[in-house]
PDB file of N, CA and C in Angstrom:
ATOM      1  N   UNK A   1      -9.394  17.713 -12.111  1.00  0.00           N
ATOM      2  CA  UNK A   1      -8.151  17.105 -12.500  1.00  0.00           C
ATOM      3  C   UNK A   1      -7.964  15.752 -11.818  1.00  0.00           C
ATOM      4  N   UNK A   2      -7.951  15.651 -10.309  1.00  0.00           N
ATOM      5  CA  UNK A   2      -8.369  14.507  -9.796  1.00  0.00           C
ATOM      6  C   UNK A   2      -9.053  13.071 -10.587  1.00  0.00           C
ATOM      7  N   UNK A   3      -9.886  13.718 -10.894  1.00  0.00           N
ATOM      8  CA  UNK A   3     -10.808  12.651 -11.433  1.00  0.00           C
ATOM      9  C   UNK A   3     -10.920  12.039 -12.981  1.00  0.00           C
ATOM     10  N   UNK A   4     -10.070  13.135 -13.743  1.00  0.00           N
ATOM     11  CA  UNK A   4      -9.487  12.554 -15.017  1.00  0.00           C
ATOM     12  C   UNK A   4      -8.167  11.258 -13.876  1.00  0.00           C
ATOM     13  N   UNK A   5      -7.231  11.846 -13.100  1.00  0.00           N
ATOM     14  CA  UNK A   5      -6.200  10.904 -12.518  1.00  0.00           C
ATOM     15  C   UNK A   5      -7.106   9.345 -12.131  1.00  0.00           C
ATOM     16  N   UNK A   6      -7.888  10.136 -11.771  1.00  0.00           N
ATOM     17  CA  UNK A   6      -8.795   8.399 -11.445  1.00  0.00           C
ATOM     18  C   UNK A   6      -8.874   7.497 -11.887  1.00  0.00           C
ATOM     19  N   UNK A   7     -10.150   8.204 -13.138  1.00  0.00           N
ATOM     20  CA  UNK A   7     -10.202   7.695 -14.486  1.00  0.00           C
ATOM     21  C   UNK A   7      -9.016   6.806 -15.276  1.00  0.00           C
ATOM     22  N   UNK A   8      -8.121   7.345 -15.283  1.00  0.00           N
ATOM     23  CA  UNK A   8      -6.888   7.009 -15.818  1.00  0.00           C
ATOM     24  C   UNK A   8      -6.297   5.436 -14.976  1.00  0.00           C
ATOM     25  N   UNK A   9      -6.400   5.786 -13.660  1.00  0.00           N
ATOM     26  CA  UNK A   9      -5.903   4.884 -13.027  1.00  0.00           C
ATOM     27  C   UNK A   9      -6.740   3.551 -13.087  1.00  0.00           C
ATOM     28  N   UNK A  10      -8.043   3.512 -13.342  1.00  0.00           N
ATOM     29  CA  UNK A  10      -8.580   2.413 -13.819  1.00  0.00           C
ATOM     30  C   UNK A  10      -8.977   1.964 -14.813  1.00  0.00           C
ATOM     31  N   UNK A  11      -8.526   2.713 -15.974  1.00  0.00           N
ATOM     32  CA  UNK A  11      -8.193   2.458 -17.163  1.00  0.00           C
ATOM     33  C   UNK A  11      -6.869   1.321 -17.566  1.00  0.00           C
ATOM     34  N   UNK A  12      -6.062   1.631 -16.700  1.00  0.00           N
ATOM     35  CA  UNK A  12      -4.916   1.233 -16.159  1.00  0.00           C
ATOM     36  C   UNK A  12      -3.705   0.458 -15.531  1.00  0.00           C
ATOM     37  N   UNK A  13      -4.964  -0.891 -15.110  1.00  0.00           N
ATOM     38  CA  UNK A  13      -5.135  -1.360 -13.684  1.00  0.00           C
ATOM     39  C   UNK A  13      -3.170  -2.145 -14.041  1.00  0.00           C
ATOM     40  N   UNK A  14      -2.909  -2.537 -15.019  1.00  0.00           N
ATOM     41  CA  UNK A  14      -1.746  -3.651 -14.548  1.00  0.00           C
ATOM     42  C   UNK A  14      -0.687  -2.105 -15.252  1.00  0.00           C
ATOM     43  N   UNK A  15      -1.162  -0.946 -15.590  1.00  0.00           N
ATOM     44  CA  UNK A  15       0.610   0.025 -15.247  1.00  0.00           C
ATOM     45  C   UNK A  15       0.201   0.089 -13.786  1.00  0.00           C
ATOM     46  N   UNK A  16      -0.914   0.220 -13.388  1.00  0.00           N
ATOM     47  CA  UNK A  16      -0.436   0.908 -12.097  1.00  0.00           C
ATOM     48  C   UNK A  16       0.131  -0.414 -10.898  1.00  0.00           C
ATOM     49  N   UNK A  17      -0.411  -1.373 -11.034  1.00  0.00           N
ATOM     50  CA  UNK A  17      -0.021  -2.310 -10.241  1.00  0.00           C
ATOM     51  C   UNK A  17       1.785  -2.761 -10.521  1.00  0.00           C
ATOM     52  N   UNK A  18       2.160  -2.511 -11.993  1.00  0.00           N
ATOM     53  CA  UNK A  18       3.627  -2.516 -12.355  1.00  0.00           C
ATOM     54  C   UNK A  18       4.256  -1.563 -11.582  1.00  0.00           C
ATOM     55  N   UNK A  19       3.926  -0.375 -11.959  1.00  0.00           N
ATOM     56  CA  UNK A  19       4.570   0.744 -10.947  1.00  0.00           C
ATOM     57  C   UNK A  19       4.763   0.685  -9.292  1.00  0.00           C
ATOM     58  N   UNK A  20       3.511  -0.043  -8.947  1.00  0.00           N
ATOM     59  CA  UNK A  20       3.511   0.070  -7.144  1.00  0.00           C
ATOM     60  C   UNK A  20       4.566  -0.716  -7.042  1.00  0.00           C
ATOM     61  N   UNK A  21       4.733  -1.803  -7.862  1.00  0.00           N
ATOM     62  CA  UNK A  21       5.749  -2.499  -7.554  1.00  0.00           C
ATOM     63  C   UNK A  21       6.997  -2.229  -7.875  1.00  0.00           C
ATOM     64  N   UNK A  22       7.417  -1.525  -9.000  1.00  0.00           N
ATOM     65  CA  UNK A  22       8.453  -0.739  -8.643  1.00  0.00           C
ATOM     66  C   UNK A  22       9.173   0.012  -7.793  1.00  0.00           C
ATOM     67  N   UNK A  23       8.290   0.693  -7.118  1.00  0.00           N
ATOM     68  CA  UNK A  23       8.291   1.736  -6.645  1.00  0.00           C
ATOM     69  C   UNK A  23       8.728   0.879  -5.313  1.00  0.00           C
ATOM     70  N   UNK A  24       7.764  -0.153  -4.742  1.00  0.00           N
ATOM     71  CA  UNK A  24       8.393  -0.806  -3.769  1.00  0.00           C
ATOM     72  C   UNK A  24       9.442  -1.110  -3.909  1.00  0.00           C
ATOM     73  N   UNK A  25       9.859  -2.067  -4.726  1.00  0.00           N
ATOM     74  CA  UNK A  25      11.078  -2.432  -5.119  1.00  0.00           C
ATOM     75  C   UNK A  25      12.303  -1.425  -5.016  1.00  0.00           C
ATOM     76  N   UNK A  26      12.089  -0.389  -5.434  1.00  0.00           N
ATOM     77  CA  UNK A  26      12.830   0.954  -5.422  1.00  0.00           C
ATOM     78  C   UNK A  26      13.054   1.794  -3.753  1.00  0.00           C
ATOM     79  N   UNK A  27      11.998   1.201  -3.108  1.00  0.00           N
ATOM     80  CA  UNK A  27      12.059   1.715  -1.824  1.00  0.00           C
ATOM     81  C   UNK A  27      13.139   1.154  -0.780  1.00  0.00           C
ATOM     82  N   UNK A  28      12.911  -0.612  -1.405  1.00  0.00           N
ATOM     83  CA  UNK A  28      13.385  -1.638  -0.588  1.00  0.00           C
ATOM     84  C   UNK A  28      14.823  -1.759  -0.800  1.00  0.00           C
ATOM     85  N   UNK A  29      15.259  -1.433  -2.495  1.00  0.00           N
ATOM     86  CA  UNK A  29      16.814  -1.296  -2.650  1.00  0.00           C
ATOM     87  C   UNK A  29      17.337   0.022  -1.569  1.00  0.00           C
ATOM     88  N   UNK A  30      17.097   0.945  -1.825  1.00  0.00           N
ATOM     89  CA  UNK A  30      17.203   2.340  -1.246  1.00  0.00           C
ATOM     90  C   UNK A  30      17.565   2.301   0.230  1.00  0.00           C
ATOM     91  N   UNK A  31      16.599   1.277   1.072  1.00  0.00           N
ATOM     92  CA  UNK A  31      17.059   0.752   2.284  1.00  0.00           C
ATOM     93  C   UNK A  31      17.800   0.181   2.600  1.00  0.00           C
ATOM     94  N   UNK A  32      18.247  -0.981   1.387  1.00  0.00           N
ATOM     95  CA  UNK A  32      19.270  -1.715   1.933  1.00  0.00           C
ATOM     96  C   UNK A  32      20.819  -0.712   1.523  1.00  0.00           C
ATOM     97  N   UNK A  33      21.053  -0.046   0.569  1.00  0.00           N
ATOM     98  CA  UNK A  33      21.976   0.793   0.301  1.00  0.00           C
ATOM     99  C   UNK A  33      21.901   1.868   1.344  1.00  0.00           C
ATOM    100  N   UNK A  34      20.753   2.902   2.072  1.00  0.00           N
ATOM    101  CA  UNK A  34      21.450   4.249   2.357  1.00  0.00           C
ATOM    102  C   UNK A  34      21.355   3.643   4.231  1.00  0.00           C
ATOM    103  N   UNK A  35      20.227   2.818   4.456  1.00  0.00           N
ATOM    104  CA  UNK A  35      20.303   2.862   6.044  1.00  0.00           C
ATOM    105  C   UNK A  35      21.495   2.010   6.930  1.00  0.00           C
ATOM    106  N   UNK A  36      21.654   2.755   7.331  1.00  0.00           N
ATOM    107  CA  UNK A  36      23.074   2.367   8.383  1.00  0.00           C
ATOM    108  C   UNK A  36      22.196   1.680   9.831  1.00  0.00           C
ATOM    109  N   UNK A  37      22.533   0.116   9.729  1.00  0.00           N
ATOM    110  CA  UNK A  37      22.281  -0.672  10.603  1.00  0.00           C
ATOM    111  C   UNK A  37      22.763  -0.723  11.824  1.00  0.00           C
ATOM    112  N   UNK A  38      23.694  -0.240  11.745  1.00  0.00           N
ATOM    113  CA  UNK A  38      24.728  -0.370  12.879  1.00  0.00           C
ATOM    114  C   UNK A  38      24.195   0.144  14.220  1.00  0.00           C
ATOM    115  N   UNK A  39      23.287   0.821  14.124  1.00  0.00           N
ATOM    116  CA  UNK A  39      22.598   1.672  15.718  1.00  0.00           C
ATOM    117  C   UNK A  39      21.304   0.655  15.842  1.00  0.00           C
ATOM    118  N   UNK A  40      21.138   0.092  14.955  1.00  0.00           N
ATOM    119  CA  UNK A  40      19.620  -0.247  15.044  1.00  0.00           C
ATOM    120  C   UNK A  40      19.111  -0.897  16.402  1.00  0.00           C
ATOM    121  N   UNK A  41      17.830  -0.657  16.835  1.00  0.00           N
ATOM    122  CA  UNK A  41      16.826  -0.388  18.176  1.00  0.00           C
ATOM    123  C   UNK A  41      16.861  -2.104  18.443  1.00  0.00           C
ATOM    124  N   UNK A  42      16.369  -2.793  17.439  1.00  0.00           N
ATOM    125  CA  UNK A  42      15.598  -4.246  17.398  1.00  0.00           C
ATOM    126  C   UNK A  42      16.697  -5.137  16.317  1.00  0.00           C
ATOM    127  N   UNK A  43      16.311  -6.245  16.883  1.00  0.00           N
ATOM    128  CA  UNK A  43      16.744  -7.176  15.826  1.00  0.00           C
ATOM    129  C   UNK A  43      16.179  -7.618  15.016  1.00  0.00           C
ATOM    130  N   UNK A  44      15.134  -7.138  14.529  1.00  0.00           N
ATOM    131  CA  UNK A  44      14.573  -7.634  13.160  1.00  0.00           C
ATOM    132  C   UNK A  44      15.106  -6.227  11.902  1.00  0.00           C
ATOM    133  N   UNK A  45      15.578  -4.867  12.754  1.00  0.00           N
ATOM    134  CA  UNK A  45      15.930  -3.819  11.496  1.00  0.00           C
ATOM    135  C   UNK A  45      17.369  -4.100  11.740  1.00  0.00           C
ATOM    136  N   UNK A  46      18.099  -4.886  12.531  1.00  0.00           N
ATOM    137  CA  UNK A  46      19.652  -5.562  12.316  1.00  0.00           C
ATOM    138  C   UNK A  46      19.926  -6.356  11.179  1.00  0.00           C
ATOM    139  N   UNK A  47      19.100  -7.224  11.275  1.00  0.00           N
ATOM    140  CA  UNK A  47      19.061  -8.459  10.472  1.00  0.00           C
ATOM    141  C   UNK A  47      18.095  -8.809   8.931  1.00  0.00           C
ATOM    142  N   UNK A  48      16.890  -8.166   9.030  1.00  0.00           N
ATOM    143  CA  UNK A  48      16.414  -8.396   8.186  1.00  0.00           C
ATOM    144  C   UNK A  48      16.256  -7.255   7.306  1.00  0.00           C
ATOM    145  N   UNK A  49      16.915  -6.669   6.446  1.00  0.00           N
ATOM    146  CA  UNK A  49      16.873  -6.035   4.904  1.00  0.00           C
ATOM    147  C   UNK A  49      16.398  -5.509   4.620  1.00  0.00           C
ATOM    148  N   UNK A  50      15.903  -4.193   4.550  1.00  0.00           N
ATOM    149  CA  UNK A  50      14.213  -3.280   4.200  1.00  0.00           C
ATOM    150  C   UNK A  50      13.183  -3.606   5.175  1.00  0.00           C
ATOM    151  N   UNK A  51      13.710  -3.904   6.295  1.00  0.00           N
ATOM    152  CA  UNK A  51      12.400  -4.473   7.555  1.00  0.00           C
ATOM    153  C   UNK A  51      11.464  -3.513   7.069  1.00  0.00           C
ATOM    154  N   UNK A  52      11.129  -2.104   7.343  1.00  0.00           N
ATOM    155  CA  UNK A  52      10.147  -1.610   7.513  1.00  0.00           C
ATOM    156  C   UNK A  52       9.542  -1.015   6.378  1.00  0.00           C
ATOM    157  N   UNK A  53      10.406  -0.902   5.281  1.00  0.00           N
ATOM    158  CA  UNK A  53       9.657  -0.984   4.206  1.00  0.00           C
ATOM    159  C   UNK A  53       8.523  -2.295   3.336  1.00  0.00           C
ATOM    160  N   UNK A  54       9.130  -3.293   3.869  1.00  0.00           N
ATOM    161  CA  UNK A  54       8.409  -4.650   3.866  1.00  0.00           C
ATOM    162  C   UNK A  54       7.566  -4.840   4.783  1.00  0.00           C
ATOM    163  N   UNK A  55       7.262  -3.909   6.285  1.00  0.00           N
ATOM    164  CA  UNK A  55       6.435  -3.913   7.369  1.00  0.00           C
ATOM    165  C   UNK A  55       5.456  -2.480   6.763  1.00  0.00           C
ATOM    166  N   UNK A  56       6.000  -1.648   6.354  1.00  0.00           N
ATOM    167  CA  UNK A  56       4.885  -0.723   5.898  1.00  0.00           C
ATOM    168  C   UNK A  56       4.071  -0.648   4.502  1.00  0.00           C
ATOM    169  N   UNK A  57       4.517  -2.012   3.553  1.00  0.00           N
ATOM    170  CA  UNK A  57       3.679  -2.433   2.486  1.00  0.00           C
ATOM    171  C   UNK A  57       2.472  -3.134   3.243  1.00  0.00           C
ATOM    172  N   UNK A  58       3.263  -4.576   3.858  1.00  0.00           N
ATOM    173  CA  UNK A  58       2.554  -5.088   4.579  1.00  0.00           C
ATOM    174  C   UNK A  58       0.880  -4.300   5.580  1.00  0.00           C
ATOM    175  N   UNK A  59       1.747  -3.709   6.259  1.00  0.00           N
ATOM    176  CA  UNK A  59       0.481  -2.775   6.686  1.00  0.00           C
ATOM    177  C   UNK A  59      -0.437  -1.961   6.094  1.00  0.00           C
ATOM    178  N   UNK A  60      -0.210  -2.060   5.169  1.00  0.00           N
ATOM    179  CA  UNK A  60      -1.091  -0.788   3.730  1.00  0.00           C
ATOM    180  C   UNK A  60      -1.938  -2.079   3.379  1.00  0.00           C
ATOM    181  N   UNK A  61      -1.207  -2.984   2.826  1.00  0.00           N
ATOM    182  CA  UNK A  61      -2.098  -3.724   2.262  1.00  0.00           C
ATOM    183  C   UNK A  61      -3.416  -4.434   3.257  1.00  0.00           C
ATOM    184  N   UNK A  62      -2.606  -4.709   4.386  1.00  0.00           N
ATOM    185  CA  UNK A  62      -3.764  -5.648   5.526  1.00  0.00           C
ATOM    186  C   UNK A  62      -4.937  -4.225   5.833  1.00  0.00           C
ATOM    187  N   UNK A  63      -4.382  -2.998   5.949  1.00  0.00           N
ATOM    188  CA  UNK A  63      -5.605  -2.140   5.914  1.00  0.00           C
ATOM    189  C   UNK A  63      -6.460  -1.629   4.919  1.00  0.00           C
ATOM    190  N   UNK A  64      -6.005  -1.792   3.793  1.00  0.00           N
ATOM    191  CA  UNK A  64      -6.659  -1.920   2.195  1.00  0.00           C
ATOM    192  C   UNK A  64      -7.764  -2.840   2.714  1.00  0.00           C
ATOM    193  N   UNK A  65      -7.183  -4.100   2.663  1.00  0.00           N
ATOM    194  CA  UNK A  65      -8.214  -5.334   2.793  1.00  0.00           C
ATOM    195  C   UNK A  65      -9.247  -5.245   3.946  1.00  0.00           C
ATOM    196  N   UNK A  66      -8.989  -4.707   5.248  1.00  0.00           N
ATOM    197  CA  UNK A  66      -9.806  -4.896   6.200  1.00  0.00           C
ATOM    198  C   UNK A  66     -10.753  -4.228   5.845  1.00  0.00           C
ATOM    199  N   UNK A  67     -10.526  -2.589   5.824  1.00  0.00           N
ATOM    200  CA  UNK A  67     -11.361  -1.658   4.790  1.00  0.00           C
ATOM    201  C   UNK A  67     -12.697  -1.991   4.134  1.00  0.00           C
ATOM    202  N   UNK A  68     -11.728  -2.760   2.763  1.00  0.00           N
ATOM    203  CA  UNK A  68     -13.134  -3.523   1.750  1.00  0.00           C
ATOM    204  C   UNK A  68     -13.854  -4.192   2.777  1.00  0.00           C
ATOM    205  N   UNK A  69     -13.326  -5.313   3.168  1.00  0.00           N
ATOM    206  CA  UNK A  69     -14.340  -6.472   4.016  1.00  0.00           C
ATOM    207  C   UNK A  69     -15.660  -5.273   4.720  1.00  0.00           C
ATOM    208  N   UNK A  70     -14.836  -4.615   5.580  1.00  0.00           N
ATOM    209  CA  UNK A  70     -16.110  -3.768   6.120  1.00  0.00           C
ATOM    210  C   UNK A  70     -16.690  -3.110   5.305  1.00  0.00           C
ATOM    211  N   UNK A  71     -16.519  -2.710   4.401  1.00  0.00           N
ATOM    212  CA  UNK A  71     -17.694  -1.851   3.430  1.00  0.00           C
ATOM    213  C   UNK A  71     -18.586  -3.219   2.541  1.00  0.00           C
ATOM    214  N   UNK A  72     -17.927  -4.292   2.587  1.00  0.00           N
ATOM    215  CA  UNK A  72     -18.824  -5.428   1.759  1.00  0.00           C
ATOM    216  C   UNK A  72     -19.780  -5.982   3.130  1.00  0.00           C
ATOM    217  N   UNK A  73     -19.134  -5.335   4.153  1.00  0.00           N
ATOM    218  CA  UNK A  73     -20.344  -5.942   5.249  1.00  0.00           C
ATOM    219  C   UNK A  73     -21.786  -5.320   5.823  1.00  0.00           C
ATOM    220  N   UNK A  74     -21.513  -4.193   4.986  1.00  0.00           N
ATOM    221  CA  UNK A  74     -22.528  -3.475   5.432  1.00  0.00           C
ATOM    222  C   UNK A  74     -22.175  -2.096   5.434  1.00  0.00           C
ATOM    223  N   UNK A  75     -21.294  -1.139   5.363  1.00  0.00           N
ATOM    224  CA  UNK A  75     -20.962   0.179   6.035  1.00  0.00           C
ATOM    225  C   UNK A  75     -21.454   0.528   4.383  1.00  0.00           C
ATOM    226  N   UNK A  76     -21.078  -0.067   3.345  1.00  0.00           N
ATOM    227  CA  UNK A  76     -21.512   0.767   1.945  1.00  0.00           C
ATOM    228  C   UNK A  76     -22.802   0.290   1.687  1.00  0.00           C
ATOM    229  N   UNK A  77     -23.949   1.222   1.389  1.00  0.00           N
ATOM    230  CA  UNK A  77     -24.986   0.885   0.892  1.00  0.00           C
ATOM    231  C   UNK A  77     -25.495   1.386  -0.365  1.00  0.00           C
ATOM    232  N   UNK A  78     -26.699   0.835  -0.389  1.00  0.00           N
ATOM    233  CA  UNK A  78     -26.998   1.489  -2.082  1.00  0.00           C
ATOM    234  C   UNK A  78     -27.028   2.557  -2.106  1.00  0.00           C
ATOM    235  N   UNK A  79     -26.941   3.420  -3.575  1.00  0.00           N
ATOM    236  CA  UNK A  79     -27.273   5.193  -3.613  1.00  0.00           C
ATOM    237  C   UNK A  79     -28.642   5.011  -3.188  1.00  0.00           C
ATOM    238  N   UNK A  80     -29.626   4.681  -3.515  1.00  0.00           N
ATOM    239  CA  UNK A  80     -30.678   5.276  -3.651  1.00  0.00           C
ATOM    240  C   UNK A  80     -31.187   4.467  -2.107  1.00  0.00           C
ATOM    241  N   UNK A  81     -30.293   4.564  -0.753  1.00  0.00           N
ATOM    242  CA  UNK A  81     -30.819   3.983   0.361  1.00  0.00           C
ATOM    243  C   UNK A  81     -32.318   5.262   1.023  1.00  0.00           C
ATOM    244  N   UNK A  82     -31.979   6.301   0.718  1.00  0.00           N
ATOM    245  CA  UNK A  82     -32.431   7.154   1.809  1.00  0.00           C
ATOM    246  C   UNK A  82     -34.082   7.557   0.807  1.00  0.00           C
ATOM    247  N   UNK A  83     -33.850   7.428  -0.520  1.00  0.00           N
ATOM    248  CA  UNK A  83     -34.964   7.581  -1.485  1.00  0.00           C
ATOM    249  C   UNK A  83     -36.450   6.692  -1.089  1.00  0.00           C
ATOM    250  N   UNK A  84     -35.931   5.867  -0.542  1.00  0.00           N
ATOM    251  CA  UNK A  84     -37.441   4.957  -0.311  1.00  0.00           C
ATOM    252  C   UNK A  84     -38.601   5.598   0.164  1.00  0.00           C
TER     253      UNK A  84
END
């Protein structure tokens, strides 16, 4: 079942990239409506608006990317490495 979902998802590529962004979008309203600022620890979740929903896209994405880079550097190799 998984792997029909896969399939699908790269069949797919601009619903699913529409949706993530919804979905962010949907995360980031949600924050600014239900979280109560008023206790907040730091001044960046005082002041700035969905801080950590905009800090935990942020971080998904910079580890997405680091990810690839290392598998384009070497950590992924061919299938048929061990066949030789």
């Amino acid at each position: 079942m998984i792997v029909r979902f896969i399939d699908w998802l790269k069949q797919w590529p601009r619903t699913v990239r529409v949706l993530s962004l919804v979905a962010a979008a949907a995360i980031v309203i949600w924050s600014l409506a239900a979280v109560d600022t008023h206790h907040a620890h730091t001044w960046v979740e005082q002041h700035i608006p969905g801080f950590w929903a905009i800090f935990g896209f942020l971080a998904a994405s910079v580890l997405i990317f680091i990810a690839g880079w290392l598998g384009k550097c070497g950590i992924q190799t061919r299938e048929d490495y061990y066949d030789r």
